[in-house]
Each structure stands twice: as C-alpha cells, then as structure tokens.
Protein backbone atom coordinates (compact mmCIF):
# COMPACT_ATOMS: atom_id res chain seq x y z
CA UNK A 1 10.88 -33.67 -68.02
CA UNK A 2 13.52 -34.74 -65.86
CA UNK A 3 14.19 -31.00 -64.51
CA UNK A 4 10.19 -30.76 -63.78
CA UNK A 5 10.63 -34.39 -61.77
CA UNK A 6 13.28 -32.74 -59.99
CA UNK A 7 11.83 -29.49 -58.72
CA UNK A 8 8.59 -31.76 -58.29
CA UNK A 9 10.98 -34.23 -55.61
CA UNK A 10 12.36 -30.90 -54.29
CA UNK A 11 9.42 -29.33 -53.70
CA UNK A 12 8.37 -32.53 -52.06
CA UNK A 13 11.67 -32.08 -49.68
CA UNK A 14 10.85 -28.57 -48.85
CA UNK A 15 7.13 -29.54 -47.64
CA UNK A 16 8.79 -31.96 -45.57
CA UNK A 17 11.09 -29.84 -43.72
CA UNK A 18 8.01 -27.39 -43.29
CA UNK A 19 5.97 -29.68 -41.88
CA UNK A 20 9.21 -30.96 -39.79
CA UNK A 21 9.52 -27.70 -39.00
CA UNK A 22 5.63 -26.63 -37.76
CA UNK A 23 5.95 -30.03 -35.69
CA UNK A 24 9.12 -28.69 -33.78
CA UNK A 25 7.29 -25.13 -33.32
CA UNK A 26 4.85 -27.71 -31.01
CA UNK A 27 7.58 -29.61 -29.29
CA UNK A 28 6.26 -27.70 -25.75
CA UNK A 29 3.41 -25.59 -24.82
CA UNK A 30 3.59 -24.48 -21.22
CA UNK A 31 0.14 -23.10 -20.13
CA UNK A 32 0.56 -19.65 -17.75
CA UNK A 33 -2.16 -18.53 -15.70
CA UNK A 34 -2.07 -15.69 -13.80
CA UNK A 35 -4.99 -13.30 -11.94
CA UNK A 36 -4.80 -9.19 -13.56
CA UNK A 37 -6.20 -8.91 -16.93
CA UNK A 38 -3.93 -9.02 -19.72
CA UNK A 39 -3.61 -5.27 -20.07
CA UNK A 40 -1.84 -4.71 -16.60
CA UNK A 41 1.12 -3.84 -15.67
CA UNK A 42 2.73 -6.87 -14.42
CA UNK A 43 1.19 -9.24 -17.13
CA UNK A 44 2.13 -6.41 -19.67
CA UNK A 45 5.01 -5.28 -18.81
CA UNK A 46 7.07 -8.28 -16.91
CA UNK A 47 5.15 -11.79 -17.78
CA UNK A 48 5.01 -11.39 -21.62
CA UNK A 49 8.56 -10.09 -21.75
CA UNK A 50 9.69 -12.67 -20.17
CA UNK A 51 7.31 -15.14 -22.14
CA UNK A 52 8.39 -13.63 -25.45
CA UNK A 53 12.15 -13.87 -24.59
CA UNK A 54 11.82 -17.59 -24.11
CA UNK A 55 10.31 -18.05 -27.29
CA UNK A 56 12.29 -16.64 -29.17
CA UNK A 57 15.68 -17.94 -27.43
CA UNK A 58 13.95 -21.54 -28.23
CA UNK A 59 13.50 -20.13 -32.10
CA UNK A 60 9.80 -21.27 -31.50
CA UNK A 61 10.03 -25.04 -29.91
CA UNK A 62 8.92 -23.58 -26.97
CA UNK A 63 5.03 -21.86 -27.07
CA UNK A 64 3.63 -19.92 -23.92
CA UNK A 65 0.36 -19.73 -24.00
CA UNK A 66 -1.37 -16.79 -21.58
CA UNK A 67 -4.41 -16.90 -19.44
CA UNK A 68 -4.92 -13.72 -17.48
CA UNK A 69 -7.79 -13.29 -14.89
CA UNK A 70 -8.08 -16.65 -14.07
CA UNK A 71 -9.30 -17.98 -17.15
CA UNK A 72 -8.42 -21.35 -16.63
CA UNK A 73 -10.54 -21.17 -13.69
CA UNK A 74 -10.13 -21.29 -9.88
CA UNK A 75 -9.47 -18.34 -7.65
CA UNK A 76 -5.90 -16.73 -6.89
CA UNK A 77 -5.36 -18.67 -3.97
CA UNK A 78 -5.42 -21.73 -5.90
CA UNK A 79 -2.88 -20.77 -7.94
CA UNK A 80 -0.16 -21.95 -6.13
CA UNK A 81 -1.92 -25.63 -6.03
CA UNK A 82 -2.85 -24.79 -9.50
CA UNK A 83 1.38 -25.10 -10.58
CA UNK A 84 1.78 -28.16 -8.08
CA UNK A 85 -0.99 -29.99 -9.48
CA UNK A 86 -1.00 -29.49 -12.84
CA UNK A 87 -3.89 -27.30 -13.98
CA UNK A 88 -1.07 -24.69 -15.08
CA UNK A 89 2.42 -25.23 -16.41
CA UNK A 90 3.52 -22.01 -14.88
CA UNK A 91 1.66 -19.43 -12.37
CA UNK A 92 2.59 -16.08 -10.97
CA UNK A 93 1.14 -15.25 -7.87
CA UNK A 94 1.01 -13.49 -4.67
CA UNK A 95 2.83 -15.91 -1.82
CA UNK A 96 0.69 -14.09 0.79
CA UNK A 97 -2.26 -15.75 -0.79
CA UNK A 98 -1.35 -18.36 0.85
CA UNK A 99 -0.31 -17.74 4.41
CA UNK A 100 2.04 -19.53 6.45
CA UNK A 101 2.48 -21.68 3.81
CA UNK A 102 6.31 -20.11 2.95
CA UNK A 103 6.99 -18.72 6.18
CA UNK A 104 10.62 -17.30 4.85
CA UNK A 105 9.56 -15.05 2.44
CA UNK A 106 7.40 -13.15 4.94
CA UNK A 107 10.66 -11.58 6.11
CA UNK A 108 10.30 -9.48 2.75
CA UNK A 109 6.26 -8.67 3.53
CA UNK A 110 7.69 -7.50 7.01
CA UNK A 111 6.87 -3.53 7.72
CA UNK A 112 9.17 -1.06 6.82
CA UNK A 113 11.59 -3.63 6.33
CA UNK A 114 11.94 -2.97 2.37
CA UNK A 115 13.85 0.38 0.90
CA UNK A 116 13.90 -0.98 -2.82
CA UNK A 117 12.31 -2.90 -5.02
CA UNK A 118 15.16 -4.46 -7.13
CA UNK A 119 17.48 -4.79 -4.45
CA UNK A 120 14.55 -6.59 -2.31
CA UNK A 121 14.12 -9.03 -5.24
CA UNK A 122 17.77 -9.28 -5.41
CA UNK A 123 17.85 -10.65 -1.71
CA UNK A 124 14.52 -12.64 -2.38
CA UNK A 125 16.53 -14.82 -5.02
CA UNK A 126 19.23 -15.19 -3.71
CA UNK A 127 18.19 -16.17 -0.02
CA UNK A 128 15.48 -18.77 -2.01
CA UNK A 129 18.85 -20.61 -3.12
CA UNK A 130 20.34 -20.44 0.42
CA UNK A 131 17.66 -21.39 2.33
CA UNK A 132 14.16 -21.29 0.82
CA UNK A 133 14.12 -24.46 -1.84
CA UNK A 134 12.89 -27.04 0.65
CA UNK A 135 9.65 -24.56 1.37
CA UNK A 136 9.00 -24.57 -2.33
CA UNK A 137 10.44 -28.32 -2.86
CA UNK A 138 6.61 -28.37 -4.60
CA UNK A 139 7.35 -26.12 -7.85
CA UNK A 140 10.25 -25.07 -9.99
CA UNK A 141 10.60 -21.33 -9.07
CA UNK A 142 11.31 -19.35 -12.36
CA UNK A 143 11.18 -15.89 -10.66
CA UNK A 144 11.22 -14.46 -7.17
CA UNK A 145 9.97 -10.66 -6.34
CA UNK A 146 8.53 -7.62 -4.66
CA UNK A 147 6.19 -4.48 -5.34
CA UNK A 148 7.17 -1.05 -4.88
CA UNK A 149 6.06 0.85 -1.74
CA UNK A 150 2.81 -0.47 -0.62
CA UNK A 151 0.30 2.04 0.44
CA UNK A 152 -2.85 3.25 1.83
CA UNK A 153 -5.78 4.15 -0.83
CA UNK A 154 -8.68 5.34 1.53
CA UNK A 155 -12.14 7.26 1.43
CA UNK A 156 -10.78 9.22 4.31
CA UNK A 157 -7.08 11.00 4.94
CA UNK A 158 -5.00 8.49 7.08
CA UNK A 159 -1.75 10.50 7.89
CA UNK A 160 -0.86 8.67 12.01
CA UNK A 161 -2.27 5.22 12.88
CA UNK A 162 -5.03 6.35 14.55
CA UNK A 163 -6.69 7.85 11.35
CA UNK A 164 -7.37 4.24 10.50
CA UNK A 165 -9.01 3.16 13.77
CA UNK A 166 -12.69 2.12 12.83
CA UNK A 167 -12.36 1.53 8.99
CA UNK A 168 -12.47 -1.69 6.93
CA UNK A 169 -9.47 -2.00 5.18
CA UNK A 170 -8.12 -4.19 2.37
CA UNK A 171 -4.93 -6.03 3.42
CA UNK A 172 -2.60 -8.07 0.77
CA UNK A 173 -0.63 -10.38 3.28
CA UNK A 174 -1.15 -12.00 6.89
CA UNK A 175 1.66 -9.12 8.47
CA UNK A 176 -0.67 -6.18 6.39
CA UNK A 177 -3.39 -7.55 8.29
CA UNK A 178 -1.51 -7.63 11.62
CA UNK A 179 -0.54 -4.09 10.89
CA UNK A 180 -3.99 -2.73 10.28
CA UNK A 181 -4.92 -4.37 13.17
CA UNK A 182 -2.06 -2.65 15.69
CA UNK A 183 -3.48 0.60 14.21
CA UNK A 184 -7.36 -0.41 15.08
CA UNK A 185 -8.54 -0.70 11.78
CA UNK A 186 -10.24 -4.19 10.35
CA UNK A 187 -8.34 -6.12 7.79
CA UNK A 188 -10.90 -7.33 5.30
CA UNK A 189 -9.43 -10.48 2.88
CA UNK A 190 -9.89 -9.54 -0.68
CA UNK A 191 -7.83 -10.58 -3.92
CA UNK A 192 -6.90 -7.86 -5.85
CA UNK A 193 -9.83 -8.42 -9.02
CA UNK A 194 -12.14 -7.37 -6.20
CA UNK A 195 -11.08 -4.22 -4.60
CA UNK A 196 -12.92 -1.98 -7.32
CA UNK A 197 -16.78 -3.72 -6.09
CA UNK A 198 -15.33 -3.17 -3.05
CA UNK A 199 -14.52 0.26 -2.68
CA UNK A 200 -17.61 1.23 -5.02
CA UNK A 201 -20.46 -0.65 -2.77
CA UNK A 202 -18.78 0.32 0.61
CA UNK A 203 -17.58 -3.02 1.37
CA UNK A 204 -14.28 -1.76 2.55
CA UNK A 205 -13.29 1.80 3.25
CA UNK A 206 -9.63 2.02 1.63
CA UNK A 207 -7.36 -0.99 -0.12
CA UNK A 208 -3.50 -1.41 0.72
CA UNK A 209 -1.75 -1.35 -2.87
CA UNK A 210 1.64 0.07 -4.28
CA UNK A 211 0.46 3.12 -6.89
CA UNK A 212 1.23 1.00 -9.96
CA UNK A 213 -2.21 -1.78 -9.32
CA UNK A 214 -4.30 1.66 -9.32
CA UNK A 215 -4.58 1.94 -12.26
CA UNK A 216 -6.37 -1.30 -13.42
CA UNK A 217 -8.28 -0.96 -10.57
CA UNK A 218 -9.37 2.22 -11.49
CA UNK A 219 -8.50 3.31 -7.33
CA UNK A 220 -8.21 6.89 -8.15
CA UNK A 221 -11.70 6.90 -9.44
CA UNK A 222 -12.99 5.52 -6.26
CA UNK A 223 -11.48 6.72 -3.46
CA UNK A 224 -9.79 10.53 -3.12
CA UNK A 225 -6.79 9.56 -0.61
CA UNK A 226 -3.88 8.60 -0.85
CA UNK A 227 -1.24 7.40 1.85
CA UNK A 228 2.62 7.12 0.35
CA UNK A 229 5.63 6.67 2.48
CA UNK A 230 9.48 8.14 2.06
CA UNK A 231 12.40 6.05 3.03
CA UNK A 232 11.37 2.30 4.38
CA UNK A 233 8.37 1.03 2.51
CA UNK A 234 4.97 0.53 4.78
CA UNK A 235 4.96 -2.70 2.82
CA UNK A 236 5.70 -5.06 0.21
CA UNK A 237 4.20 -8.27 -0.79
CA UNK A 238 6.21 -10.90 -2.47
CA UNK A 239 5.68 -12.94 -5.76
CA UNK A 240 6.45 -15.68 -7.43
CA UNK A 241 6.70 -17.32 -10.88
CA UNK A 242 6.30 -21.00 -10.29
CA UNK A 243 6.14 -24.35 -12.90
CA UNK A 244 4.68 -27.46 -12.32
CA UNK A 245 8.09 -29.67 -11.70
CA UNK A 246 6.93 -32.56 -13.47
CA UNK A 247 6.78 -30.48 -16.61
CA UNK A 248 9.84 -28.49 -16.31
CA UNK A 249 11.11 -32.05 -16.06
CA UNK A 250 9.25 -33.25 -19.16
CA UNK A 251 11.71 -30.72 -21.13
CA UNK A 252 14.71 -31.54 -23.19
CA UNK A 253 17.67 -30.02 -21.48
CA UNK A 254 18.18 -27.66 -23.94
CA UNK A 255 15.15 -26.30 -23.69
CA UNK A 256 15.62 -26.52 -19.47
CA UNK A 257 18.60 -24.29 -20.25
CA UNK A 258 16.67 -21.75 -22.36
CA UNK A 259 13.97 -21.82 -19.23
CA UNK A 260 16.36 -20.80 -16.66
CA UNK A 261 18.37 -18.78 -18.76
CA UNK A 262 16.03 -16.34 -18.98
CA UNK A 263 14.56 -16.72 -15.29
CA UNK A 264 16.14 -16.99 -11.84
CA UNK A 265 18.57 -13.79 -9.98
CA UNK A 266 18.49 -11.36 -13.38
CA UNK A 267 14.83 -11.85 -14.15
CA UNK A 268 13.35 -11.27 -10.79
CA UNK A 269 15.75 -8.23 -10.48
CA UNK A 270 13.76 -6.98 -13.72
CA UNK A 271 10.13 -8.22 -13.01
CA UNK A 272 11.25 -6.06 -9.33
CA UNK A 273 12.30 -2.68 -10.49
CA UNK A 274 9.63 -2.99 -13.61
CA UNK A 275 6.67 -2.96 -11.28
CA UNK A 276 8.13 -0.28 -8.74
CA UNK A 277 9.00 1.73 -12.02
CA UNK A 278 5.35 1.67 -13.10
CA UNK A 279 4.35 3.41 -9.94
CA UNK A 280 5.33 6.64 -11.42
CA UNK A 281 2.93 6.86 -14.10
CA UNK A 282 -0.16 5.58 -12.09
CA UNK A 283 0.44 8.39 -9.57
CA UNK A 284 0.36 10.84 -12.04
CA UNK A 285 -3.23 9.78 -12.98
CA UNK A 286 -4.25 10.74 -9.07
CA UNK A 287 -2.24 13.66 -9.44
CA UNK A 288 -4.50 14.93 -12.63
CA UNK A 289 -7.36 13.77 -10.75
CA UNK A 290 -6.98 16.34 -8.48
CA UNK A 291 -7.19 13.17 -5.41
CA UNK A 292 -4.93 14.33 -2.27
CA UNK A 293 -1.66 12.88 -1.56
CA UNK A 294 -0.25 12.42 1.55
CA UNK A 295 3.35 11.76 2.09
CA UNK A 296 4.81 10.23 5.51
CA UNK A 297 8.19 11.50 5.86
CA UNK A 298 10.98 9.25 7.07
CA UNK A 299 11.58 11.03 10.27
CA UNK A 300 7.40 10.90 10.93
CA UNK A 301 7.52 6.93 9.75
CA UNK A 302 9.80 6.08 12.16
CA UNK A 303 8.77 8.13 15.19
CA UNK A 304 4.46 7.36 14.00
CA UNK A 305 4.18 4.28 12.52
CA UNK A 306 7.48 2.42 13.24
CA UNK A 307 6.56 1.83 17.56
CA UNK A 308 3.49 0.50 16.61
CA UNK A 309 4.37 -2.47 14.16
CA UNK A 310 7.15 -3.35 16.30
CA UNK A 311 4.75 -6.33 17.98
CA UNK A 312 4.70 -7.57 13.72
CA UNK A 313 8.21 -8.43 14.19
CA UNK A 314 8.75 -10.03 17.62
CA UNK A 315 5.20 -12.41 16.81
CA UNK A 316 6.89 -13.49 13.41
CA UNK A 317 10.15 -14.14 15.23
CA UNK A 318 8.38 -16.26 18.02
CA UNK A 319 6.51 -17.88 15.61
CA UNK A 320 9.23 -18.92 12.67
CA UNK A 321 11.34 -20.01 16.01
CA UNK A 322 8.40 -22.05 16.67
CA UNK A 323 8.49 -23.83 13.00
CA UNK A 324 12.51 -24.13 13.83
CA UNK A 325 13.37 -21.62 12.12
CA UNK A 326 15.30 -18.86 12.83
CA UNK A 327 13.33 -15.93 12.30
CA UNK A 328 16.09 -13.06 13.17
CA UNK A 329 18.41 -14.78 11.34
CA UNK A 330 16.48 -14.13 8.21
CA UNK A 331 15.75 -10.50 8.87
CA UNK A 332 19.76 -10.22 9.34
CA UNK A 333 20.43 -11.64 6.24
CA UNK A 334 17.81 -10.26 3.83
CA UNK A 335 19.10 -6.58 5.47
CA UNK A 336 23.10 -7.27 5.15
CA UNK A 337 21.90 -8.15 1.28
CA UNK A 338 19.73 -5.77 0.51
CA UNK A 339 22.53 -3.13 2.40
CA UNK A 340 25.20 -4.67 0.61
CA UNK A 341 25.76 -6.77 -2.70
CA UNK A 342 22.15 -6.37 -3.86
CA UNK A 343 21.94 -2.56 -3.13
CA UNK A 344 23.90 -1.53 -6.38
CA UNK A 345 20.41 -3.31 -7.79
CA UNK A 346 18.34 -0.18 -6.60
C-alpha cells in the first residue's frame, strides 16, 4: 500500500513538472509576419532558420509563430508600422517600401554601388550601429540585408538604356525608379505578390528582381528576357528584420540574449549570401526554359549604363545633405567596408 501511495504522490510530482513545463514552453510567443508565401526562398530558407534556431537555443520558452503573405492582414508597406505598432512582434520587409523614410540605407539601393551580397550586408550592419539607430529608434532591428544582383525581367531584350525607353517597368525602390526613369522607361509601383497579374494582363512590360524571386513568381513563365549584370550589381534593395521594441522589452534577459544571439552582424551576413546563393538555381529554371539571357559585361556596364545613373547619385547626395546628412560620407564608408573588413564576407 504504502509503495502504491508513493508512486501515486510521484506520479502526482511528475504531472506537475509537465504541466510546469508546457507553461514555460508559453512563456513568449512573438508573432512574424512577413509578405512571400511560406514556400519561398527567403521565408524558407533564411526566416525559419533563423526562427528555428531561436527556439531551440530557448529549449522551447520562446515560440515563433509564422504568417507569410500577409496573413495577419495589411499590405507590405504597412509592415514596417505593422512592428512599431504592434500588429506583429517581428516583420521582415523591404525598407524601400517605405521611401525616404531611412534615408541611410539607400546608399546600399544606390546603382552599381553593390559587388556582393554578404559583404553588402556586412557593411549594412555594421554602419546601422555607427550611424543608422536613431533612423530606426522605432523598432529593435534583429537583421539587416541585401539581394543579389537585381535585374531586368522583360517581354522585350533590354541590352543599352535605350531598349527600355517606352516600357512600363516594375521598380523595387525610389533610386530603381529614378533609374528607369534616366533610361526613359516608366517606373510602375508594385509589391512583389503582384508582379505575376502584372506581367500576365500587360500591366507592366518587365519587373526589376534578382533571379532568386523568379521563381515564386513564376517570371520565367511570363516573360522570355532576361537582363543580368557582371561586376557592380544594377541594383540591390535592402531588408530588414524588425521587432516591436516594447516586446523585445517585455522579455526576460535571458531570453533578450538568446534573441540577439542569434541575430545582428552574423545573421544578416547569412540571410545576405543565402538569398544571392539562391539565384543560381532559379536561373537554371530560365535556362531549361529555353528564355534568353543577356549578360552586361563590366566593361559595357560601366561605359552603357554607368553615365547615365550618375544624376541617381549627385540627387541623393543633395538631398541627404538637405536632411543634414552627409550623403558622400556614407557612400565612402559603406565602399571602404565593403572593400575592406567586410569583403572576406563575399
């Protein structure tokens, strides 16, 4: 009897710790909402790594729960407003989707300005920590980064500038649409969900993408051209992972450490060089396809395309000098890093 009383009060124990236990899986659930559907590459690939990694480093206290394609409602230029007010824990989105609103990180969205991914998002970081935190006093940043080489996806060839002149082009960023403007084409303002309705009712006639977004998109499909660039990249647009600061706030500081232990200068490296990497891939599906690829050489680039985005960077100067800040200053600095201790990164 008094052996059956004991495993009884044991068992009892045990129960107890369980249920102890299931409470503590609970202690936070962070809410991330983001804009591609789950089965892309970024959310894929770079957001539920990272997601999984802090679960497990918090043995399950911490719970991320993901809501691709803007399930939680909204559209992706909310999103930003979405982590400052509260409707999300934690968004990643494009900063371009809201321009002027972080002037700085433009100087990464500048043309031909970019060589690699990872050593781009290296620079990103690390200039956010020199100089950027009062722009995004809003959020906690978790994750600052960049896109391989953007590109030109078009019905028709575009090899110079003037091959765009007339056509309705999709642009990702406020210095995209400057550029397609300098070449006389018309920037059209489209998130990224919409570029297949697009491109299939005639909307636009070609979309401004790095190779790895084709795929979800289904680009290939829809349009037969394809613009890629050697050496500096036409383009990149820049990211971020942001949290609501009242709830990274709301965390123990354990869990705080486990947070940005597993986000900040490493992480965005990663999230960086994982999205250029998928590039490869996604061009071979255009290669099968049969589509035609063109490729701007470095030497063409700069003699082509380089003289006629050069009014891109003397407006953005003007205009950060304007704000009071120094615009060259930043271009300096993001180079000398992305030349120097970042470029080991690529």
């Amino acid at each position: 009897m008094e052996s059956r009383l004991m495993k009884a009060a044991l068992g009892g124990v045990a129960l107890g710790a369980l249920a102890a236990g299931g409470a503590m899986a609970q202690e936070v659930t962070l809410k991330l909402h983001q804009f591609l559907p789950a089965q892309a590459n970024v959310p894929a690939l770079v957001l539920d790594v990272w997601a999984d990694q802090v679960e497990e480093a918090s043995g399950g206290r911490i719970e991320i729960e993901r809501y691709p394609s803007m399930q939680l409602g909204g559209t992706p230029p909310e999103l930003m407003d979405q982590a400052v007010d509260g409707v999300a824990d934690i968004v990643w989105t494009v900063v371009g989707y809201t321009p002027g609103r972080f002037p700085s990180t433009e100087v990464f969205e500048l043309p031909f300005m970019v060589t690699d991914a990872r050593a781009a998002s290296c620079a990103y970081w690390t200039m956010y920590e020199e100089s950027m935190q009062e722009e995004f006093a809003d959020v906690h940043l978790l994750g600052t980064w960049v896109h391989g080489p953007g590109m030109f996806h078009t019905a028709d060839p575009v090899e110079v500038p003037s091959d765009l002149e007339g056509m309705q082009i999709r642009g990702g960023s406020r210095t995209v649409n400057q550029l397609l403007e300098l070449t006389g084409a018309t920037p059209v303002g489209m998130p990224v969900p919409a570029v297949p309705e697009g491109l299939s009712r005639g909307v636009i006639d070609g979309t401004t993408i790095p190779w790895e977004v084709t795929t979800a998109l289904r680009v290939p499909e829809l349009v037969e051209n394809h613009t890629e660039f050697e050496g500096n990249m036409l383009y990149t647009l820049t990211f971020v992972l942001a949290m609501n600061n009242d709830a990274y706030a709301a965390m123990p500081e354990d869990l705080q450490q486990i947070l940005d232990d597993n986000s900040g200068l490493e992480f965005s490296i990663f999230a960086g060089g994982t999205q250029s990497d998928a590039d490869g891939p996604a061009r071979e599906i255009a290669v099968e396809a049969g589509n035609n690829i063109i490729t701007v050489d470095a030497a063409t680039a700069e003699a082509e395309w380089v003289p006629v985005v050069q009014p891109i960077y003397d407006n953005w100067i003007a205009d950060l000098d304007g704000q009071g800040i120094d615009g060259q200053a930043l271009i300096d600095r993001a180079r000398a890093l992305m030349g120097g201790e970042c470029s080991g990164n690529g």
